[in-house]
N, C-alpha and C. Protein backbone atom coordinates (compact mmCIF):
# COMPACT_ATOMS: atom_id res chain seq x y z
N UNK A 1 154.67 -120.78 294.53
CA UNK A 1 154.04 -119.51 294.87
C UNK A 1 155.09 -118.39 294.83
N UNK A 2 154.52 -117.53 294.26
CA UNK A 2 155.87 -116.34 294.21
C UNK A 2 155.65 -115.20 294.91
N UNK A 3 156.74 -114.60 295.44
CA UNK A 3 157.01 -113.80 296.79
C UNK A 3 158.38 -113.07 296.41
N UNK A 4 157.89 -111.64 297.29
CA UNK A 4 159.19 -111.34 296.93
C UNK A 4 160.38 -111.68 298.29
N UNK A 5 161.78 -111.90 297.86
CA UNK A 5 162.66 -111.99 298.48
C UNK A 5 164.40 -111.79 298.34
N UNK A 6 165.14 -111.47 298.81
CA UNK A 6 166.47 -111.08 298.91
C UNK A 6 166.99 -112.35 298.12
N UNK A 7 168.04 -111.91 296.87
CA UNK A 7 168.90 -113.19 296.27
C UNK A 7 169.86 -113.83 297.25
N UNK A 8 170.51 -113.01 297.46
CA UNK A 8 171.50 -113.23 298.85
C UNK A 8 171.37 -112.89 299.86
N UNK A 9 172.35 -112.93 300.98
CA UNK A 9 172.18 -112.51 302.40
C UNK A 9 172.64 -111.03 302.37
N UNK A 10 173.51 -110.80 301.36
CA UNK A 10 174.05 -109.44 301.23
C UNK A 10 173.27 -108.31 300.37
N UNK A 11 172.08 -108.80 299.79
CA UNK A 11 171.63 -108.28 298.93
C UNK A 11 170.93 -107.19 299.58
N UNK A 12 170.24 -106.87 301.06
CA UNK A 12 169.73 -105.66 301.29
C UNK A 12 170.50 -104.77 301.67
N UNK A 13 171.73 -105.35 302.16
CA UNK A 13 172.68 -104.06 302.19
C UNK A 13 173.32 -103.45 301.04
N UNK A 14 173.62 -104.49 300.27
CA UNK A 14 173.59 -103.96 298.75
C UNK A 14 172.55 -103.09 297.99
N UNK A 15 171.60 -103.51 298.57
CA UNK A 15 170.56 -102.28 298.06
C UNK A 15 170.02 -101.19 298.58
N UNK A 16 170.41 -101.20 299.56
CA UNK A 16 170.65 -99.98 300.67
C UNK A 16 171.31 -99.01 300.18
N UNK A 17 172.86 -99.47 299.97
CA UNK A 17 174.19 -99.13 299.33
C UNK A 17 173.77 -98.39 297.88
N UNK A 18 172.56 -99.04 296.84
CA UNK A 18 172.79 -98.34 295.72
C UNK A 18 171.73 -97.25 295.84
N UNK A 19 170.54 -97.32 296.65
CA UNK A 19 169.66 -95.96 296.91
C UNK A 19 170.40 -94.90 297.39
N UNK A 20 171.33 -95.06 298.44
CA UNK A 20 171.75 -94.35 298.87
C UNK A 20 172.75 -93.23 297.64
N UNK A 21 172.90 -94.13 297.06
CA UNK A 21 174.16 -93.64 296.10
C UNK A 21 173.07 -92.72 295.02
N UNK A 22 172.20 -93.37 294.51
CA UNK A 22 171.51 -92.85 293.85
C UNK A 22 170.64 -91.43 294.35
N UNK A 23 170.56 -91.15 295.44
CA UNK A 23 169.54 -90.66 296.36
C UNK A 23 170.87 -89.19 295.99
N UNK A 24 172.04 -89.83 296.61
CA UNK A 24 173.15 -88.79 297.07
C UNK A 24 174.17 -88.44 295.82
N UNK A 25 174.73 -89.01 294.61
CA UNK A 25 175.06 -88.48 293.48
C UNK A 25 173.82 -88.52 292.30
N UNK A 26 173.05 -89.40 292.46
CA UNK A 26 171.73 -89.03 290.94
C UNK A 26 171.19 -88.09 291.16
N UNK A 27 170.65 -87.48 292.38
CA UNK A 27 170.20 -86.35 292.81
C UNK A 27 168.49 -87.03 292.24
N UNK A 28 168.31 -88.07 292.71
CA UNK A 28 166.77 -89.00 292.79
C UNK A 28 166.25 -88.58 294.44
N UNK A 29 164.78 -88.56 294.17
CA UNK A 29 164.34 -88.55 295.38
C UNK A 29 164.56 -90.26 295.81
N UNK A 30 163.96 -90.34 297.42
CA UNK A 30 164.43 -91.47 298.06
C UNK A 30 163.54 -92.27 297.04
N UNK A 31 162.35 -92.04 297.21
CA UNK A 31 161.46 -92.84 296.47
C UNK A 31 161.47 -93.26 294.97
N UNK A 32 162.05 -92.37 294.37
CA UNK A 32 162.57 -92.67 293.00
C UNK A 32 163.79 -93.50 292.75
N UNK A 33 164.41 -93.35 293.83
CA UNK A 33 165.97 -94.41 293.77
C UNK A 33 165.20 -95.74 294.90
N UNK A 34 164.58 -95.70 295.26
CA UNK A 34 163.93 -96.96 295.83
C UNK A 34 163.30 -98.01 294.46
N UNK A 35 162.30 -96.71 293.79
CA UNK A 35 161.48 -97.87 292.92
C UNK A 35 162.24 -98.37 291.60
N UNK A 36 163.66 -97.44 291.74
CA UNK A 36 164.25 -97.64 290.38
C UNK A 36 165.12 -98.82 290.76
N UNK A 37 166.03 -99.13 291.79
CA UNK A 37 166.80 -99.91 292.16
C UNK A 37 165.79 -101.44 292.44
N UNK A 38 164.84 -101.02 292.75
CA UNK A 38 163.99 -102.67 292.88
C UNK A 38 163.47 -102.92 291.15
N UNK A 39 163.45 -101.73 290.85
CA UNK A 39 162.90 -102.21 289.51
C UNK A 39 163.97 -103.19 288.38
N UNK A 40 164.91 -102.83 288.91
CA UNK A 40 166.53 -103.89 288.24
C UNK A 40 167.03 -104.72 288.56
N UNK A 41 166.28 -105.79 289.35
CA UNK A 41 165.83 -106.66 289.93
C UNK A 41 167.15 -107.41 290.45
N UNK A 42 168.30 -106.53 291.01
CA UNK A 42 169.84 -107.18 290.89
C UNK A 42 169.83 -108.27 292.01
N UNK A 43 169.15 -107.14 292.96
CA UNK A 43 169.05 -108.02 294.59
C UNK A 43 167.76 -108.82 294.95
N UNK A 44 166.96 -108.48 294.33
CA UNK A 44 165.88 -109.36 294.15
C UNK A 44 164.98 -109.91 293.36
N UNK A 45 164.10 -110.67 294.27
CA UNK A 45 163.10 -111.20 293.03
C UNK A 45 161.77 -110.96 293.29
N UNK A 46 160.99 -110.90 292.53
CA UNK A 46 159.43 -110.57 292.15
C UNK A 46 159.29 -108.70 293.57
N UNK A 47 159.71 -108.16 293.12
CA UNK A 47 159.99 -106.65 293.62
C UNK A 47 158.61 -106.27 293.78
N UNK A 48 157.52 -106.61 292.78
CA UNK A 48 156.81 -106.64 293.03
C UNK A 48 155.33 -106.58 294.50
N UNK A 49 155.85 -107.47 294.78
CA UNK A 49 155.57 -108.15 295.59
C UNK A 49 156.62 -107.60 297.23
N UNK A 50 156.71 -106.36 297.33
CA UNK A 50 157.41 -106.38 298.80
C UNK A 50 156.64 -105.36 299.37
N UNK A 51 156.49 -105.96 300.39
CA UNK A 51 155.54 -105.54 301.66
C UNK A 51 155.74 -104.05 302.23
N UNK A 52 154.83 -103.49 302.25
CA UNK A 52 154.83 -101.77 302.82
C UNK A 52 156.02 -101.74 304.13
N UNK A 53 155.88 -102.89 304.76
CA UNK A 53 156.63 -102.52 306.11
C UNK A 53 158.01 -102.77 305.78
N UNK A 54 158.42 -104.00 304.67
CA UNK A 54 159.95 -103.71 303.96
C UNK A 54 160.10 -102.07 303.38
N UNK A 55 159.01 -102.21 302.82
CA UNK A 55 159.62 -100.90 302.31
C UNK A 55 159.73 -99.36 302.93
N UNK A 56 159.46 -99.34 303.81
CA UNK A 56 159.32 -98.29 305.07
C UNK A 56 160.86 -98.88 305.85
N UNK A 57 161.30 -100.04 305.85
CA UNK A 57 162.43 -100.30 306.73
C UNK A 57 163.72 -99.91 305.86
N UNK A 58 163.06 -100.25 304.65
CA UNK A 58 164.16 -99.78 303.27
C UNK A 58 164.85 -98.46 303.39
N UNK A 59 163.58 -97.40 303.53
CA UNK A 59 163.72 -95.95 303.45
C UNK A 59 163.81 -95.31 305.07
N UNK A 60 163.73 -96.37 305.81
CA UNK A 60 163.91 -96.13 307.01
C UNK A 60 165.49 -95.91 306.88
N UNK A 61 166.42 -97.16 306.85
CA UNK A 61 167.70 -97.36 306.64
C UNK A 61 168.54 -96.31 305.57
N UNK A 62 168.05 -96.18 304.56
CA UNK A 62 168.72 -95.25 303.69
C UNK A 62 168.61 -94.31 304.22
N UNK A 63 167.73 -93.83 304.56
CA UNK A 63 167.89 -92.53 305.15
C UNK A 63 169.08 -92.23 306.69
N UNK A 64 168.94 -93.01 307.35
CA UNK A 64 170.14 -92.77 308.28
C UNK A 64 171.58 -93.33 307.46
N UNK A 65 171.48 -93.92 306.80
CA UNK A 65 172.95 -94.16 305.97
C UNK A 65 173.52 -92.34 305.23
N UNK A 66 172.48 -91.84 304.78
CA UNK A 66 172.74 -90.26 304.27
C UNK A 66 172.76 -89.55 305.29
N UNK A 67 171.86 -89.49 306.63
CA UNK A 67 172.36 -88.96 307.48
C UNK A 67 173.82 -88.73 307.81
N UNK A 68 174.32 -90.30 308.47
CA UNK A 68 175.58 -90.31 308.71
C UNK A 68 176.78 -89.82 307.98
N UNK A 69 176.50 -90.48 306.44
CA UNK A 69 177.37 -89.64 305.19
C UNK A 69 177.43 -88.18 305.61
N UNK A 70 176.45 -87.38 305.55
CA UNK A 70 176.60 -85.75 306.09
C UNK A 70 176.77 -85.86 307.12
N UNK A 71 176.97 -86.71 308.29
CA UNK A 71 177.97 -85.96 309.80
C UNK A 71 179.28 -85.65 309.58
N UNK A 72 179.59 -87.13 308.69
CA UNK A 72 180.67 -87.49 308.41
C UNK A 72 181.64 -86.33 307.40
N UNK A 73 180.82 -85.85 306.24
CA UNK A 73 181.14 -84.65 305.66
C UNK A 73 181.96 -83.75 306.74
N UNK A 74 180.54 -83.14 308.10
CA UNK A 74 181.06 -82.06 308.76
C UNK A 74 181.93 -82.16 309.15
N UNK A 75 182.05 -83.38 310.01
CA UNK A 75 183.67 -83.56 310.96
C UNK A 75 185.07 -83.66 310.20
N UNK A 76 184.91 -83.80 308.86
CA UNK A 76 186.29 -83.66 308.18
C UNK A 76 186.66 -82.37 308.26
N UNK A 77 187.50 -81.92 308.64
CA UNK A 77 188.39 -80.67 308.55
C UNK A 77 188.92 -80.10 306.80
N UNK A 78 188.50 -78.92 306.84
CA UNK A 78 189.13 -78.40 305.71
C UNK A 78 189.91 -78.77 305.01
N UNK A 79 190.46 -79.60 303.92
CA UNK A 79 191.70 -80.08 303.18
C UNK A 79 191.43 -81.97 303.44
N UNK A 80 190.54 -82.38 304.13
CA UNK A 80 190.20 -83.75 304.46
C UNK A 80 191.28 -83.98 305.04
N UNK A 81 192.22 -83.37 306.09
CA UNK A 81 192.98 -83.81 307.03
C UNK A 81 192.78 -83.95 308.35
């Protein structure tokens, strides 16, 4: 029976990791770097197949990962020193 699921144990943070990237240098909406990164099936299998509430936890997570990236921006001081 086929289902979708994570290749590895590392694979949703890995795919966390590439929306985010995509979201924050492709200049993709979340949702477009969501369906594009499942669509390349690196971290998973049958993508197809993943459940509204994964995918709400997906874009749940990316989104505070870009949050933090921009705190992180502010608090660097001028010259990144």
């Amino acid at each position: 029976m086929l289902k979708f699921h994570w290749i590895k144990p590392t694979s949703r943070a890995c795919f966390i990791a590439g929306v985010v990237t995509r979201v924050h240098v492709g200049k993709m909406t979340m949702d477009q770097a969501i369906d594009h990164t499942l669509s390349l099936e690196r971290q998973c299998k049958n993508p197809h197949l993943i459940s509204q509430r994964e995918l709400k936890s997906l874009k749940r997570e990316a989104e505070n990962q870009i949050r933090k990236i921009q705190e992180t921006r502010r608090a660097v001081p001028a010259g990144g020193r």
